[in-house]
C-alpha atoms as a PDB file:
ATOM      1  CA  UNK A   1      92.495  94.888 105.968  1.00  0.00           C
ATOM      2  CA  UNK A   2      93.625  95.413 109.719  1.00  0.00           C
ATOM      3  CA  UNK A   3      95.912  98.738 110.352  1.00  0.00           C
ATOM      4  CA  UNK A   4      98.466  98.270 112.974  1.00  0.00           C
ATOM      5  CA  UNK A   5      96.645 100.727 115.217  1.00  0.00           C
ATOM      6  CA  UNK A   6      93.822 102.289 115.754  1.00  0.00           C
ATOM      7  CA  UNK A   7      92.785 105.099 113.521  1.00  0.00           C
ATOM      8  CA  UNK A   8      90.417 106.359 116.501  1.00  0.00           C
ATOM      9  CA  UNK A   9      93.798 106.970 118.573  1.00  0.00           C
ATOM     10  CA  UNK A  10      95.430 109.313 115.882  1.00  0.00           C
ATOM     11  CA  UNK A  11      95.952 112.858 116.160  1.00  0.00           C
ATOM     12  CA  UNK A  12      93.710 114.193 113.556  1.00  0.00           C
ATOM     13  CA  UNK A  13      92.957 117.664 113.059  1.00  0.00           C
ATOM     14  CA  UNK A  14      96.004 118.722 115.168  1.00  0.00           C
ATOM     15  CA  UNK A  15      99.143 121.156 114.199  1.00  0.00           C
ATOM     16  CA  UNK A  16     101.959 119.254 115.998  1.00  0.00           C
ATOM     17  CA  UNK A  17     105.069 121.607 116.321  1.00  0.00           C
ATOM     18  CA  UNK A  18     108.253 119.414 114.516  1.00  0.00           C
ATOM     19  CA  UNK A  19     110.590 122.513 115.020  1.00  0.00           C
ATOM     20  CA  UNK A  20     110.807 126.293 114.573  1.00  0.00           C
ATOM     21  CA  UNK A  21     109.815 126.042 111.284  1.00  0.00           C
ATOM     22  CA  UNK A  22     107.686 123.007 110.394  1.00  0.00           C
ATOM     23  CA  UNK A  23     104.672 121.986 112.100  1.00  0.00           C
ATOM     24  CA  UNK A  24     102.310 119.073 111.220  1.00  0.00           C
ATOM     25  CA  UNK A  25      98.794 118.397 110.483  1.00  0.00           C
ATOM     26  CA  UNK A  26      97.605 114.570 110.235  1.00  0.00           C
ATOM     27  CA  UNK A  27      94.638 113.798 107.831  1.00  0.00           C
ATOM     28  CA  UNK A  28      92.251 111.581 108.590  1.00  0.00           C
ATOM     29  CA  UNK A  29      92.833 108.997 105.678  1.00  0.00           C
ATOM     30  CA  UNK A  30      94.526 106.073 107.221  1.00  0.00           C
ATOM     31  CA  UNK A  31      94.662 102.942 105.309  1.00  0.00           C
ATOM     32  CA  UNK A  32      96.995  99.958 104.321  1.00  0.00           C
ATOM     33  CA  UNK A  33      98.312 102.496 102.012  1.00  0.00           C
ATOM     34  CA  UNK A  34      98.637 105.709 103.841  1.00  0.00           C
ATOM     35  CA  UNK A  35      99.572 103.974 107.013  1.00  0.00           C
ATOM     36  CA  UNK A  36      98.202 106.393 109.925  1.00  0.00           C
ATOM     37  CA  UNK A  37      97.242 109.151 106.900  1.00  0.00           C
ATOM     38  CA  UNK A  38      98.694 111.653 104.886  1.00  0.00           C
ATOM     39  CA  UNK A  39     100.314 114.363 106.653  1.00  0.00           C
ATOM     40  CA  UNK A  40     100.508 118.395 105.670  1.00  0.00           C
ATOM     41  CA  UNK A  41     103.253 120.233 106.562  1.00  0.00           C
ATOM     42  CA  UNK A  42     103.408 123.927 107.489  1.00  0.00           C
ATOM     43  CA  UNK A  43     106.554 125.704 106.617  1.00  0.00           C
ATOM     44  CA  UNK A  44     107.268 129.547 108.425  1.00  0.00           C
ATOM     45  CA  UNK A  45     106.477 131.549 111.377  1.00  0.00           C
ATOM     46  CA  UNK A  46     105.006 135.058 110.192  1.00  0.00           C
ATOM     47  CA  UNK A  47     103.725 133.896 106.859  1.00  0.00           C
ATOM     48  CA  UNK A  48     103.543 130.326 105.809  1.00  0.00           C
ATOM     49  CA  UNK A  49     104.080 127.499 102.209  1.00  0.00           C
ATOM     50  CA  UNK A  50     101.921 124.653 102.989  1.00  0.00           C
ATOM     51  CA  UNK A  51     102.796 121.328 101.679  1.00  0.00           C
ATOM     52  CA  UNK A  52     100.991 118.414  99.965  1.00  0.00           C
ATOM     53  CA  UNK A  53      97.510 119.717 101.560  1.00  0.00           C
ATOM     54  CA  UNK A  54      95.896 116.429 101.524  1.00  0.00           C
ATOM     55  CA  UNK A  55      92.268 114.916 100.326  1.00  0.00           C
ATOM     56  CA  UNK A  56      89.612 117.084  99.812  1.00  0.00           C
ATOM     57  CA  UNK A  57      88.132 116.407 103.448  1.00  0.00           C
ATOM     58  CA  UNK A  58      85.829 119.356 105.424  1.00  0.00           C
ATOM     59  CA  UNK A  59      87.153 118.558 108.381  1.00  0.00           C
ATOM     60  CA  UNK A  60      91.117 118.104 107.753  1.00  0.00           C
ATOM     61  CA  UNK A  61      90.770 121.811 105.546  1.00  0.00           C
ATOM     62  CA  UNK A  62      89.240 123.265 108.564  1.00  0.00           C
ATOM     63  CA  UNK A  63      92.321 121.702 110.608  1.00  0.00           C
ATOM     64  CA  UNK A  64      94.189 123.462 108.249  1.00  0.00           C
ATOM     65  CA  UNK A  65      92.513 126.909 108.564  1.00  0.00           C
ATOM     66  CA  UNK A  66      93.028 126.542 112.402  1.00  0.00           C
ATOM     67  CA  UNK A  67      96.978 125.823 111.734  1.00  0.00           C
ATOM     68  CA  UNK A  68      97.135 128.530 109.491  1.00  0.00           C
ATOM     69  CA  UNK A  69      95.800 130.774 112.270  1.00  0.00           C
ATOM     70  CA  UNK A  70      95.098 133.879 109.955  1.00  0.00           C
ATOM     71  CA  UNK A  71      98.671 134.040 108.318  1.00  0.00           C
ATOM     72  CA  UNK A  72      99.187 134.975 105.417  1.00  0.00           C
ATOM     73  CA  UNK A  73      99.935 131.635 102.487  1.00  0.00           C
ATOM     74  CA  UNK A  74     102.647 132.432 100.203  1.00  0.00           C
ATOM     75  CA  UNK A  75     102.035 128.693  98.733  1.00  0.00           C
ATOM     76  CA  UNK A  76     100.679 125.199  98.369  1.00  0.00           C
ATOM     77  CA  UNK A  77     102.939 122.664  97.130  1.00  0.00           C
ATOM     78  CA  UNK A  78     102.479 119.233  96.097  1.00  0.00           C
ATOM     79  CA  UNK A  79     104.854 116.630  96.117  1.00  0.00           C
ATOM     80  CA  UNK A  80     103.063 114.914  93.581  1.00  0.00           C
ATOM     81  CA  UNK A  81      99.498 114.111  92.495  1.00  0.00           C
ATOM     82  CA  UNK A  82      98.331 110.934  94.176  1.00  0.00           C
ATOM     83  CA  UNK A  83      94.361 111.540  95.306  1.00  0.00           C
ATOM     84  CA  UNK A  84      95.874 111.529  98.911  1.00  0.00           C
ATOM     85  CA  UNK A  85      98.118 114.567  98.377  1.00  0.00           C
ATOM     86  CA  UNK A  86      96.995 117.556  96.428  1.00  0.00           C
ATOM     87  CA  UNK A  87      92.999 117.613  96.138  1.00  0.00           C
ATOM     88  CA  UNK A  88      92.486 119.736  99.041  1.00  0.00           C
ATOM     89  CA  UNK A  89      94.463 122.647  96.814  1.00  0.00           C
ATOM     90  CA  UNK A  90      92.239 123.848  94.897  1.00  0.00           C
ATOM     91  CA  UNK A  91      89.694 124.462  97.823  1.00  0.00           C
ATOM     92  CA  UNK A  92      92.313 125.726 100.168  1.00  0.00           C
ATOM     93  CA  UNK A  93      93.634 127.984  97.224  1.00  0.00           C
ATOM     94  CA  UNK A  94      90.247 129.184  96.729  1.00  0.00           C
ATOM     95  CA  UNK A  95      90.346 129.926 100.672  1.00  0.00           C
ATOM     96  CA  UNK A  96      93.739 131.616 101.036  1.00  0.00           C
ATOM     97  CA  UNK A  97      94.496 133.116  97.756  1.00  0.00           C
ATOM     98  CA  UNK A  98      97.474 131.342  97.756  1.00  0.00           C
ATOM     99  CA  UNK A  99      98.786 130.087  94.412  1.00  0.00           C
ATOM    100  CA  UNK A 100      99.398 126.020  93.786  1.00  0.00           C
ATOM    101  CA  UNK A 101     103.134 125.509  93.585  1.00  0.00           C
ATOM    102  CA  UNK A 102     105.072 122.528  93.100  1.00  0.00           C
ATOM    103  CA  UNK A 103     104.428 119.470  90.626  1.00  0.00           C
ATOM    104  CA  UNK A 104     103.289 119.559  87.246  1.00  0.00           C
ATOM    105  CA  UNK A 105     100.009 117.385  86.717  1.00  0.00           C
ATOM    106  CA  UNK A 106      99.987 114.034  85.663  1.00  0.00           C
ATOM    107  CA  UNK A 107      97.170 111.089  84.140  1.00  0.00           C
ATOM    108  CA  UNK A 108      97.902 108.547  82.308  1.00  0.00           C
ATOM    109  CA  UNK A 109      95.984 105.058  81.535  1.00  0.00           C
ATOM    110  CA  UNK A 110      96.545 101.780  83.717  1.00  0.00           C
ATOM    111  CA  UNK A 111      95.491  99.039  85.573  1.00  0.00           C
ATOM    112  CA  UNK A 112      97.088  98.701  88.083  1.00  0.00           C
ATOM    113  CA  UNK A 113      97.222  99.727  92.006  1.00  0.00           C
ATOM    114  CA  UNK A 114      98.109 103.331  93.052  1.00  0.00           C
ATOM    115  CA  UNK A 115      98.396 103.776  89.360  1.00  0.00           C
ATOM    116  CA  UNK A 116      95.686 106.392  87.633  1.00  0.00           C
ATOM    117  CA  UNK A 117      92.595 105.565  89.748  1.00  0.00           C
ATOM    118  CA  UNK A 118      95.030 107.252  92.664  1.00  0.00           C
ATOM    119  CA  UNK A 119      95.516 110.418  90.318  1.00  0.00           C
ATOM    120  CA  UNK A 120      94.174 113.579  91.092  1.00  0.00           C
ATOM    121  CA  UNK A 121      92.743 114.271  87.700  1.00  0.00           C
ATOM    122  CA  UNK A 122      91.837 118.102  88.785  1.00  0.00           C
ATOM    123  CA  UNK A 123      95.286 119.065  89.863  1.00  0.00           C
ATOM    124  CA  UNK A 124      96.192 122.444  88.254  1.00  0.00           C
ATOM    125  CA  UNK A 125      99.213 124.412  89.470  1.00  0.00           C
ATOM    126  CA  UNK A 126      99.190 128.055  89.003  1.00  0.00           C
ATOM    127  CA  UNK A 127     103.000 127.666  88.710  1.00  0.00           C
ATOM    128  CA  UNK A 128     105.298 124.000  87.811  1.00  0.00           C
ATOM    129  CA  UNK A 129     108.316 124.384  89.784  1.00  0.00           C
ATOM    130  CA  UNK A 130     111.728 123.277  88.066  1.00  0.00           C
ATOM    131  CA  UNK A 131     114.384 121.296  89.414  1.00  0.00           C
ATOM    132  CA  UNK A 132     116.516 124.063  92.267  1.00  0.00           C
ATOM    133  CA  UNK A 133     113.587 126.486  91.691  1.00  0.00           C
ATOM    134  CA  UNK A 134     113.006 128.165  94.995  1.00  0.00           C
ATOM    135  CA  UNK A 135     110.275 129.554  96.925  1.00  0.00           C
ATOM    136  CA  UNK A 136     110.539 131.957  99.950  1.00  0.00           C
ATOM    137  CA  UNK A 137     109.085 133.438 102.609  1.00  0.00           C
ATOM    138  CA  UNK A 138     110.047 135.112 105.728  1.00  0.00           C
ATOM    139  CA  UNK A 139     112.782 133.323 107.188  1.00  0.00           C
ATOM    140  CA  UNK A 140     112.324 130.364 105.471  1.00  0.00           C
ATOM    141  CA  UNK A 141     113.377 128.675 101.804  1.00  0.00           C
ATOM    142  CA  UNK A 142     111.964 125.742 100.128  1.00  0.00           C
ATOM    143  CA  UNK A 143     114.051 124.521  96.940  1.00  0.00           C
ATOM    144  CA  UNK A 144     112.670 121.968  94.477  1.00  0.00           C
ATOM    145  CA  UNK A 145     114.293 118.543  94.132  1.00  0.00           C
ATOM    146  CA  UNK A 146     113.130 116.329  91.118  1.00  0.00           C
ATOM    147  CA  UNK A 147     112.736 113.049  92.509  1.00  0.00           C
ATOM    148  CA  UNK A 148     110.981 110.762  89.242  1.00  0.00           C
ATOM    149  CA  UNK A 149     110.215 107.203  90.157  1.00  0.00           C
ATOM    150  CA  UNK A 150     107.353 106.558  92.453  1.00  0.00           C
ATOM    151  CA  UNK A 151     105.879 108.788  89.957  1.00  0.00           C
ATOM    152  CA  UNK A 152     107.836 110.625  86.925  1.00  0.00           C
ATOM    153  CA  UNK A 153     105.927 114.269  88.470  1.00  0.00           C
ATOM    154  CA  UNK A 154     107.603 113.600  92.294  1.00  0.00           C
ATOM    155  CA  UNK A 155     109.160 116.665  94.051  1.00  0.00           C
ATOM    156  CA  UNK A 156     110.583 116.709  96.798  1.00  0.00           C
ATOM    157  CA  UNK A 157     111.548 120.219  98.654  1.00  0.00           C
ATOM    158  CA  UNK A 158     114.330 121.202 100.760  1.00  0.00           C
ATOM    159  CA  UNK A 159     113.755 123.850 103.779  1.00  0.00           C
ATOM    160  CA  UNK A 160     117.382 125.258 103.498  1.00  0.00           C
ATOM    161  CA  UNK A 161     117.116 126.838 106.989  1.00  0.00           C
ATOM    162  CA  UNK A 162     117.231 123.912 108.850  1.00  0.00           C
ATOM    163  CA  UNK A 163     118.578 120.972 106.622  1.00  0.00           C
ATOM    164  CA  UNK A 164     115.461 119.194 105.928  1.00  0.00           C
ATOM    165  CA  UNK A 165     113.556 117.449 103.309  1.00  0.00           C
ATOM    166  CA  UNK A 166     110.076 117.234 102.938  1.00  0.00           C
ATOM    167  CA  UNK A 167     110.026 113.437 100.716  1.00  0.00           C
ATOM    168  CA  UNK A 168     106.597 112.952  99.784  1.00  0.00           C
ATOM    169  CA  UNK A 169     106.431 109.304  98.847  1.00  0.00           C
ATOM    170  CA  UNK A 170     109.448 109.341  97.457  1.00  0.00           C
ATOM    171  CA  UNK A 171     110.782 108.162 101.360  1.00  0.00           C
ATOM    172  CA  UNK A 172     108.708 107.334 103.422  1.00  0.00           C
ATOM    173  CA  UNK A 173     109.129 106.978 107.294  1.00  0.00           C
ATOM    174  CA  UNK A 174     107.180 103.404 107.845  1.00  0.00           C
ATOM    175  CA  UNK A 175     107.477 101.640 104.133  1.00  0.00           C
ATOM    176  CA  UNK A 176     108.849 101.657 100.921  1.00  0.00           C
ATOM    177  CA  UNK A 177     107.218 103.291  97.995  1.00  0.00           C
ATOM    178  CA  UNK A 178     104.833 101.647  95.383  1.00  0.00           C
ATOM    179  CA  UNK A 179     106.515 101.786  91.981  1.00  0.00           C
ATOM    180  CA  UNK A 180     104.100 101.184  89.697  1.00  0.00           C
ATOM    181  CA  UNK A 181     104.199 101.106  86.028  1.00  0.00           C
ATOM    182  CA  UNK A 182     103.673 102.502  83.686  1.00  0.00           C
ATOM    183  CA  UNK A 183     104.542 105.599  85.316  1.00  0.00           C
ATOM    184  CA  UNK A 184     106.404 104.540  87.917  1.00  0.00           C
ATOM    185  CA  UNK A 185     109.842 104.111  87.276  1.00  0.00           C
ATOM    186  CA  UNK A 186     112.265 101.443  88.989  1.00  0.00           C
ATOM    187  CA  UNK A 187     115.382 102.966  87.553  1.00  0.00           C
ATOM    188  CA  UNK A 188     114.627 106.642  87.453  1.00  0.00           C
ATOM    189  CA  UNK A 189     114.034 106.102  91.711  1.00  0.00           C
ATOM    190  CA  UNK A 190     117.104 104.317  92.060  1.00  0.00           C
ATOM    191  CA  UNK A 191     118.430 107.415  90.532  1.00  0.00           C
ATOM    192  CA  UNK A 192     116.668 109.874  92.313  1.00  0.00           C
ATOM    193  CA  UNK A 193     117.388 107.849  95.439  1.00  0.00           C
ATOM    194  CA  UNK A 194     121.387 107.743  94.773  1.00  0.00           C
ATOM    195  CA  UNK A 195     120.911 111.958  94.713  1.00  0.00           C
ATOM    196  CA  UNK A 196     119.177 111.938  98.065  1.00  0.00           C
ATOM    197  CA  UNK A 197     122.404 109.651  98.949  1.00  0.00           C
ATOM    198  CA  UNK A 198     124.377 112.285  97.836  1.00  0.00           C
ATOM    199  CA  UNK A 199     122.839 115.183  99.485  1.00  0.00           C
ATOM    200  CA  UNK A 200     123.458 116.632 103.228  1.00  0.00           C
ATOM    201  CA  UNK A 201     119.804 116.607 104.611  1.00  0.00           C
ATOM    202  CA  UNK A 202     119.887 116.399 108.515  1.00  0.00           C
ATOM    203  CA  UNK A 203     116.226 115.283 108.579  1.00  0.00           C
ATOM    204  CA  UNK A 204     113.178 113.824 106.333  1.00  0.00           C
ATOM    205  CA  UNK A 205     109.616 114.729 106.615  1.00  0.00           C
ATOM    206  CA  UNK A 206     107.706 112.613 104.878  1.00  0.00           C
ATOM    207  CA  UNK A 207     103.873 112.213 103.895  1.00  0.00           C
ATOM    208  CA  UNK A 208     103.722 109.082 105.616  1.00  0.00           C
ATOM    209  CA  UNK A 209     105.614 107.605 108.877  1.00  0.00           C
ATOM    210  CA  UNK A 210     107.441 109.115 111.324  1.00  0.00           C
ATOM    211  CA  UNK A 211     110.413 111.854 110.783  1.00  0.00           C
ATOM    212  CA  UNK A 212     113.945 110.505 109.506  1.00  0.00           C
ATOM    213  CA  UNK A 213     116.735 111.836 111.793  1.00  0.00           C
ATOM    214  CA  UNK A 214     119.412 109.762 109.932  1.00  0.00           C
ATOM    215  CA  UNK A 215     117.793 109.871 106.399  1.00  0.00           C
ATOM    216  CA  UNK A 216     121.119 108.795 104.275  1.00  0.00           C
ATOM    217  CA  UNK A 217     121.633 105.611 106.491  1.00  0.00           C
ATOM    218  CA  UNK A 218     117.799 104.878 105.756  1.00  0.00           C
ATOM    219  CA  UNK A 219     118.077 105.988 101.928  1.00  0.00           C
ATOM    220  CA  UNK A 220     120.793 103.304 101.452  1.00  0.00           C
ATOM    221  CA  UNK A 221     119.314 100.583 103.207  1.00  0.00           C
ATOM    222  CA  UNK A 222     116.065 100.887 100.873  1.00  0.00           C
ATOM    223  CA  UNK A 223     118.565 101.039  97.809  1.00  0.00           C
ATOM    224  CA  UNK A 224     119.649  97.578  99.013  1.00  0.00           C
ATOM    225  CA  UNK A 225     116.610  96.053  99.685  1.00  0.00           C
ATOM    226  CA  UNK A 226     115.651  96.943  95.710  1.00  0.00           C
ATOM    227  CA  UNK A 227     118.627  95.505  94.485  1.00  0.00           C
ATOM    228  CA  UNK A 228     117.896  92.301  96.553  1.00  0.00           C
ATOM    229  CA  UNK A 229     114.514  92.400  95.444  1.00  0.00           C
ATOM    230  CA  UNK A 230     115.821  92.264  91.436  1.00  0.00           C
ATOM    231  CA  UNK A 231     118.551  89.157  92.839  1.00  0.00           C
ATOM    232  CA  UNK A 232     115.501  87.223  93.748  1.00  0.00           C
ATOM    233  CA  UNK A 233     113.884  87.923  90.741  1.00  0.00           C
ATOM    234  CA  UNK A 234     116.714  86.479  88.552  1.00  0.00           C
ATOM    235  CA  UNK A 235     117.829  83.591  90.707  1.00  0.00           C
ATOM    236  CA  UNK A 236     113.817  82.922  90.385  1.00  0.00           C
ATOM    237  CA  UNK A 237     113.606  83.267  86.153  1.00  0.00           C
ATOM    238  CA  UNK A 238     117.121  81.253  86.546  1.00  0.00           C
ATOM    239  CA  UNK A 239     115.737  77.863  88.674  1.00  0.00           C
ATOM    240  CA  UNK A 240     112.287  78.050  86.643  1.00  0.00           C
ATOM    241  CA  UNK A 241     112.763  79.656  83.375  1.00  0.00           C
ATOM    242  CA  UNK A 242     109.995  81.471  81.539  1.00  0.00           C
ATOM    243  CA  UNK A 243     107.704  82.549  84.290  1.00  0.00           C
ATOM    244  CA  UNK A 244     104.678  84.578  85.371  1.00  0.00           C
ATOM    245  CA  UNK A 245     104.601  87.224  87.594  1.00  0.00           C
ATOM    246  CA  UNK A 246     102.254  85.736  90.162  1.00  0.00           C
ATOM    247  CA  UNK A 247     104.273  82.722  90.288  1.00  0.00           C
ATOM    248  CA  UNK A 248     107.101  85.060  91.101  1.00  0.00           C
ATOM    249  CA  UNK A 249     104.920  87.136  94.051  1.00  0.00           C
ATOM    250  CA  UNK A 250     103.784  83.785  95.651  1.00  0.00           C
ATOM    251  CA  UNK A 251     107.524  82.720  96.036  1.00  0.00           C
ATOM    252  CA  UNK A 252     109.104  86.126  96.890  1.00  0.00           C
ATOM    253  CA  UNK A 253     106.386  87.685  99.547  1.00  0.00           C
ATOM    254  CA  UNK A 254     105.788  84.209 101.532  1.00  0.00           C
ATOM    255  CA  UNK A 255     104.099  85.925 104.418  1.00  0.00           C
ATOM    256  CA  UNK A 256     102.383  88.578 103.087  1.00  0.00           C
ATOM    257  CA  UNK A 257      98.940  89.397 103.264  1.00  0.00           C
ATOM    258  CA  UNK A 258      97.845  87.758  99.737  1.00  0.00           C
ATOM    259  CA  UNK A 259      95.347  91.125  99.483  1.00  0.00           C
ATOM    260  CA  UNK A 260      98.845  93.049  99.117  1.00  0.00           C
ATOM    261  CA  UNK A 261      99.719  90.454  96.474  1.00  0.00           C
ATOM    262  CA  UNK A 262      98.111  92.581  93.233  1.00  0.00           C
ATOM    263  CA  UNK A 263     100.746  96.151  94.771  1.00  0.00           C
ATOM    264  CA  UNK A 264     104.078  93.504  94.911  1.00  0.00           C
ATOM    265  CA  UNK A 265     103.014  92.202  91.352  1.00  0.00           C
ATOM    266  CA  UNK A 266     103.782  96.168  90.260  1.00  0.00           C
ATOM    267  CA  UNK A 267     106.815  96.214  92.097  1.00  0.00           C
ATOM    268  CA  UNK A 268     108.201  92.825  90.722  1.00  0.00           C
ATOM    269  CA  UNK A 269     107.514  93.892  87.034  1.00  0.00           C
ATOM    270  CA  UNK A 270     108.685  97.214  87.789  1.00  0.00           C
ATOM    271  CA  UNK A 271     111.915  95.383  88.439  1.00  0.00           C
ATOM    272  CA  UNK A 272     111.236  93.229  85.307  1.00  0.00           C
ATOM    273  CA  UNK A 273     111.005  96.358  82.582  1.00  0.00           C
ATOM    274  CA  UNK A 274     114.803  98.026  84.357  1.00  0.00           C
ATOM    275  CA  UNK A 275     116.149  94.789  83.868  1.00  0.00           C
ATOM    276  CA  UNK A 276     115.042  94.277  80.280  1.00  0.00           C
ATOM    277  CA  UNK A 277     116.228  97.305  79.876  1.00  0.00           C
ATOM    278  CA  UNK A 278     119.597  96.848  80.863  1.00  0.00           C
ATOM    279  CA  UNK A 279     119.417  93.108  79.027  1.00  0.00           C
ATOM    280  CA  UNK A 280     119.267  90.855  81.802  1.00  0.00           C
ATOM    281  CA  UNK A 281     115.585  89.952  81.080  1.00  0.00           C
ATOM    282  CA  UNK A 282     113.096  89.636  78.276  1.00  0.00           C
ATOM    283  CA  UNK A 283     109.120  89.499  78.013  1.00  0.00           C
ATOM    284  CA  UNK A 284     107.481  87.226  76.301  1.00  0.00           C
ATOM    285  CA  UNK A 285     104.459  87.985  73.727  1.00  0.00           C
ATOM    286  CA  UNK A 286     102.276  86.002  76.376  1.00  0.00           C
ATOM    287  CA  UNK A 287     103.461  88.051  79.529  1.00  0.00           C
ATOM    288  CA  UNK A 288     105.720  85.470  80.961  1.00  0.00           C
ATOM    289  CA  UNK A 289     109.471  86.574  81.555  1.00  0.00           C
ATOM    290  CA  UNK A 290     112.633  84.995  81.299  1.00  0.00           C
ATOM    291  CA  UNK A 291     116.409  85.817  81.546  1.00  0.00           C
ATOM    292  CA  UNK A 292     117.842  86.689  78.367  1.00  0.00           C
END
């Protein structure tokens, strides 16, 4: 599948300055999924947290190393366990000394895309951080904000020093998140996404994409592109009655690459199971749908 660029081009194995605080390290993992890769985040000046570490890769660990520079590492968070986030923690743990912070782990059984094959089945935090559970360092504060949906385990965490919010998946800076069931959750992130609404974050870092320097404005438009999403769905089950959900994916994403068809059939029925559970639509014993 083509990437809008050229992986060659990226900056790979590079600590990029983002402010006083924050600097970030590219992996080398781009895909139609990752966009141009997942990207680590180092938080602090004397002594540092780093943040979703990345794949298990020699060569983006040793970029790592290099960032770190010698400093001490009073953590490694994860943001959550996809196989692109936290399977480099346990080596750079064993590096560092530094404990694994952040998310608790997470498999579960499923068929679908970016559901468990993406889990990182060897994820095993030395400490499961709480909803407005802190960690610190010197100068600098990272607070844990429970963000279920893209999966029920998603953190993200808030550098109070400067205003920002490292989203994970949970935003990203290029796309909207996968919500895949069974684990991911169409209602719990329209939750989670109406309390990043409600917070006063100057700035997102996300794993993916570019930084968000007006993240609320960008939060709300993705709330009501979901919500348009589930008015195509109905007006669809309403013109055709009880209907499949490839029927409903070869309608609705007219355009798309038909290879992306099997990720928008787990979006659509994550749609499908918030609104049968809010009694707008039912499933039928042979896996067709229809409004109720």
């Amino acid at each position: 599948m083509a990437l809008p660029f050229d992986p060659a081009d990226l900056p790979t194995g590079m600590a990029m300055p983002l402010s006083p605080l924050v600097a970030r390290v590219l992996a080398p993992n781009p895909s139609p999924f990752t966009y141009t890769g997942t990207q680590t985040y180092l938080v602090g000046a004397q002594d540092v947290a780093v943040i979703d570490p990345g794949p298990d890769d020699a060569d983006h660990l040793a970029a790592l190393t290099a960032a770190i520079a010698g400093r001490p590492v009073v953590a490694i968070l994860c943001t959550h366990t996809h196989r692109d986030h936290s399977p480099a923690a346990a080596p750079l743990a064993a590096m560092t000394g530094a404990p694994i912070i952040g998310c608790a782990p997470l498999t579960l059984d499923d068929d679908g895309p970016r559901a468990d094959a993406a889990f990182d089945a060897a994820y095993r935090p030395d400490r499961v951080l709480a909803d407005g559970e802190r960690v610190e360092g010197a100068g600098w504060t990272l607070q844990a904000v429970a963000t279920p949906g893209h999966t029920s385990n998603h953190l993200c965490f808030a550098l109070v020093e400067e205003g920002a919010l490292f989203s994970g998946d949970h935003v990203m800076g290029w796309s909207t998140s996968v919500i895949s069931p069974p684990d991911g959750d169409m209602a719990a992130y329209m939750r989670s996404m109406q309390r990043l609404v409600e917070r006063n974050d100057v700035i997102y870092y996300p794993a993916h994409g570019e930084p968000v320097e007006q993240p609320q404005r960008l939060v709300r438009g993705m709330m009501g592109h979901r919500k348009q999403r589930e008015g195509q769905i109905r007006r669809f089950l309403e013109r055709n009655g009880t209907s499949a959900i490839p029927d409903m994916v070869a309608e609705m994403y007219k355009g798309v690459d038909p290879r992306l068809y099997g990720a928008a059939g787990r979006s659509v029925l994550a749609h499908l199971i918030d609104m049968d559970e809010r009694g707008i639509a039912a499933a039928q014993s042979d896996g067709r749908w229809q409004i109720r």
